[in-house]
N, C-alpha and C. Protein backbone atom coordinates (compact mmCIF):
# COMPACT_ATOMS: atom_id res chain seq x y z
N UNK A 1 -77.52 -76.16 61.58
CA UNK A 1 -78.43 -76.64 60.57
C UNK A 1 -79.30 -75.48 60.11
N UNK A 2 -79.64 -75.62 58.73
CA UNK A 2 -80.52 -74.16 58.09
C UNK A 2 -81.59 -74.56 58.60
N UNK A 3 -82.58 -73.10 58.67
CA UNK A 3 -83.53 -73.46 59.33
C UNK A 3 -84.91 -73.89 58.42
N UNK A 4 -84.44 -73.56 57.10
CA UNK A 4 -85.37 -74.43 55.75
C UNK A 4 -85.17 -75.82 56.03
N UNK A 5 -83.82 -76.44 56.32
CA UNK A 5 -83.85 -77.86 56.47
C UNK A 5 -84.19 -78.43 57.58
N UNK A 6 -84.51 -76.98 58.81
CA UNK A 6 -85.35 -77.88 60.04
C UNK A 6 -86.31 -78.17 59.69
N UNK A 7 -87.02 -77.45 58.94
CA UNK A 7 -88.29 -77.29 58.93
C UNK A 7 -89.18 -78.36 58.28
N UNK A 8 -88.04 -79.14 57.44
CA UNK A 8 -88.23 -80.24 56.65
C UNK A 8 -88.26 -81.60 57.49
N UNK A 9 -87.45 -81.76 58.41
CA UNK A 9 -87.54 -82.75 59.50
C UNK A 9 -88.75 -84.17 59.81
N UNK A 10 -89.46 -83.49 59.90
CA UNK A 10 -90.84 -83.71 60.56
C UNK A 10 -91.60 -84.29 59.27
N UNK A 11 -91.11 -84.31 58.11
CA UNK A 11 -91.01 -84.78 56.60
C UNK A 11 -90.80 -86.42 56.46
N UNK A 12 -91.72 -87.53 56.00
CA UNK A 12 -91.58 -88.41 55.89
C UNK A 12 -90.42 -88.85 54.57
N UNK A 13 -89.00 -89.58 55.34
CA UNK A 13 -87.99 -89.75 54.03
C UNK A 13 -87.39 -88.83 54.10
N UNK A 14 -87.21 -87.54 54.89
CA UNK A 14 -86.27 -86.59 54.91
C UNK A 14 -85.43 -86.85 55.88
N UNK A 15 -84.03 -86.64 55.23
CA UNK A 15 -83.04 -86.81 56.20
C UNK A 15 -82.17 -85.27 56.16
N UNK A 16 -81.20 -84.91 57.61
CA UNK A 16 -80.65 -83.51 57.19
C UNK A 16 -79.21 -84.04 56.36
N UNK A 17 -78.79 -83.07 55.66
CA UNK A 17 -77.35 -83.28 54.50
C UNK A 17 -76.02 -83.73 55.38
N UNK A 18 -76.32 -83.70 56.96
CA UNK A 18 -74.55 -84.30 57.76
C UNK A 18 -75.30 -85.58 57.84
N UNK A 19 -76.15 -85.76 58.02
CA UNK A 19 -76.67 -87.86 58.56
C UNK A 19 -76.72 -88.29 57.15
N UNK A 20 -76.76 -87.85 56.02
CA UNK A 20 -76.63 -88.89 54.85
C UNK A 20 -75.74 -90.22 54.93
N UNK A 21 -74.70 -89.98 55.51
CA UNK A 21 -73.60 -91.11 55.66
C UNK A 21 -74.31 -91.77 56.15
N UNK A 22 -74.95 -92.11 57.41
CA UNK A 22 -75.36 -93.19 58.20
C UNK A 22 -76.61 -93.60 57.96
N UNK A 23 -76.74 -94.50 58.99
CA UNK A 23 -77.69 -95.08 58.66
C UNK A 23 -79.43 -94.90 58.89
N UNK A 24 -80.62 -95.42 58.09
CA UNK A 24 -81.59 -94.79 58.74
C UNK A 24 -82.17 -94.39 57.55
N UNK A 25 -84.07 -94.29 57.51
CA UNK A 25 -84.66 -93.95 56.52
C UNK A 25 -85.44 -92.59 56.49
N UNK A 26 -85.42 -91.76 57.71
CA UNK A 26 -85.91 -90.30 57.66
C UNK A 26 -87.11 -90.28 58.30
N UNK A 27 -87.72 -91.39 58.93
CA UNK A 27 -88.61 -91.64 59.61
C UNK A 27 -88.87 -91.42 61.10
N UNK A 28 -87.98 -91.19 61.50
CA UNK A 28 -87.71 -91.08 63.30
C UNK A 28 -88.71 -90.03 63.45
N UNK A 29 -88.36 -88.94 63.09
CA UNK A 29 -89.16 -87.95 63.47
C UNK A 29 -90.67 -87.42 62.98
N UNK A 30 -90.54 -87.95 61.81
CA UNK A 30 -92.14 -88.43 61.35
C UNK A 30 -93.16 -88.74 62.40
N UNK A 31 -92.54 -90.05 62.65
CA UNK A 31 -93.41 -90.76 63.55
C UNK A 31 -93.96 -90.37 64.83
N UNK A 32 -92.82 -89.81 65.46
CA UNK A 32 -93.15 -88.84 66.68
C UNK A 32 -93.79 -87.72 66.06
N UNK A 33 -93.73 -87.14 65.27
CA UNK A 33 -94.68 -85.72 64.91
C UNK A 33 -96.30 -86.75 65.42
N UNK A 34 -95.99 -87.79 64.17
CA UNK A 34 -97.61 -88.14 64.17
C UNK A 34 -98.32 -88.75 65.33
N UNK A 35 -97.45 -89.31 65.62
CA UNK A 35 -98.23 -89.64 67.47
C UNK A 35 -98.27 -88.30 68.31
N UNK A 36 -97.75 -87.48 68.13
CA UNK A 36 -98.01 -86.26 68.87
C UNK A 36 -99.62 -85.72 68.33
N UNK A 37 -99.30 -85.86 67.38
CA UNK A 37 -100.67 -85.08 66.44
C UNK A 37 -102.01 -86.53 67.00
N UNK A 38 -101.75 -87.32 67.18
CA UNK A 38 -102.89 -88.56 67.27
C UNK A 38 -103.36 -87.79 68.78
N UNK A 39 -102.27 -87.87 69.65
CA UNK A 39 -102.74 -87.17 71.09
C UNK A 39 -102.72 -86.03 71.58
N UNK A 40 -103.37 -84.79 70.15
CA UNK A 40 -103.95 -83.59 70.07
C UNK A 40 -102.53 -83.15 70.92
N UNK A 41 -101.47 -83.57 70.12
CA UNK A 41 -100.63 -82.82 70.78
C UNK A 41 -99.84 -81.42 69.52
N UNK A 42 -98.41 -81.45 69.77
CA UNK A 42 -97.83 -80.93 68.22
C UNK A 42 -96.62 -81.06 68.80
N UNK A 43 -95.03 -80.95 67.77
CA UNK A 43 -94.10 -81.65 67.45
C UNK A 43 -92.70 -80.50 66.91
N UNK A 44 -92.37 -79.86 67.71
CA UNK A 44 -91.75 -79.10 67.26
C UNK A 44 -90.13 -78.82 67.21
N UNK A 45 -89.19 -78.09 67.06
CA UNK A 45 -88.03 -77.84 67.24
C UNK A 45 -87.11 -76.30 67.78
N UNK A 46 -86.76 -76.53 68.65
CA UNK A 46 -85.72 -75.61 69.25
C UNK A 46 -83.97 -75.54 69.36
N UNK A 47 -83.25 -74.51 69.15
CA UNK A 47 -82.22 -75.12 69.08
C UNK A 47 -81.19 -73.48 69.49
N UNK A 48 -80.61 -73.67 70.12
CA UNK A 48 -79.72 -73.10 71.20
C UNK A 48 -78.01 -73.21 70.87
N UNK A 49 -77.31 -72.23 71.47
CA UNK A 49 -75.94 -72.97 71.28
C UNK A 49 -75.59 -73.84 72.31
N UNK A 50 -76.11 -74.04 73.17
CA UNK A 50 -75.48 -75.33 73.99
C UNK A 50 -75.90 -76.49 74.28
N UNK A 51 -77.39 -76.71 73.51
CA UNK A 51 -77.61 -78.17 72.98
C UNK A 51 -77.90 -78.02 71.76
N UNK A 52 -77.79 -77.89 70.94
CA UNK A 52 -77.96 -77.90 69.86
C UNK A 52 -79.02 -77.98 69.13
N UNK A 53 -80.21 -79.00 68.64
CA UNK A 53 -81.70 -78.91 68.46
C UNK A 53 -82.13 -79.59 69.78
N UNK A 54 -83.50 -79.30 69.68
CA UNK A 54 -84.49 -80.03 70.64
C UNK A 54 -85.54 -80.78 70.50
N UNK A 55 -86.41 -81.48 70.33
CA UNK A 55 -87.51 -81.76 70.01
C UNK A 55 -88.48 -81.42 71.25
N UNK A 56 -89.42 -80.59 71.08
CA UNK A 56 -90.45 -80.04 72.20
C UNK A 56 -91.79 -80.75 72.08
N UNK A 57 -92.27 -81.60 72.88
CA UNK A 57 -93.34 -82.02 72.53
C UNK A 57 -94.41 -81.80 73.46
N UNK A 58 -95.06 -80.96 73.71
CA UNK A 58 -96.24 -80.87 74.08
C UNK A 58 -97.45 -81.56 74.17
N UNK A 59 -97.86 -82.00 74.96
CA UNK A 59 -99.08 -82.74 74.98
C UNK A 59 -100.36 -82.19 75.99
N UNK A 60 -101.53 -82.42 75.42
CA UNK A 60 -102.45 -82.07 76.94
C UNK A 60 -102.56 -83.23 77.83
């Protein structure tokens, strides 16, 4: 995945260009950004060749 279109993710209504087929409104990861952010946390992404992305969430 480009890393302009990771970056978009975390984007309310954004979906990446291979999940268009299925199903789902672009919200998943929204939501977790923003509950991260409610509990002074933050919401990020990593991505490797042998899992592929990550979602890192940090919290205090």
């Amino acid at each position: 995945m480009p890393t302009r279109a990771q970056a978009r993710l975390f984007e309310r209504f954004s979906r990446a260009d291979t999940s268009r087929s299925s199903t789902g409104h672009g919200l998943g990861l929204a939501l977790v950004a923003a509950i991260a952010t409610a509990h002074h946390g933050t919401a990020s992404l990593a991505t490797g060749p042998d899992f592929g992305i990550e979602v890192i969430l940090p919290l205090p």
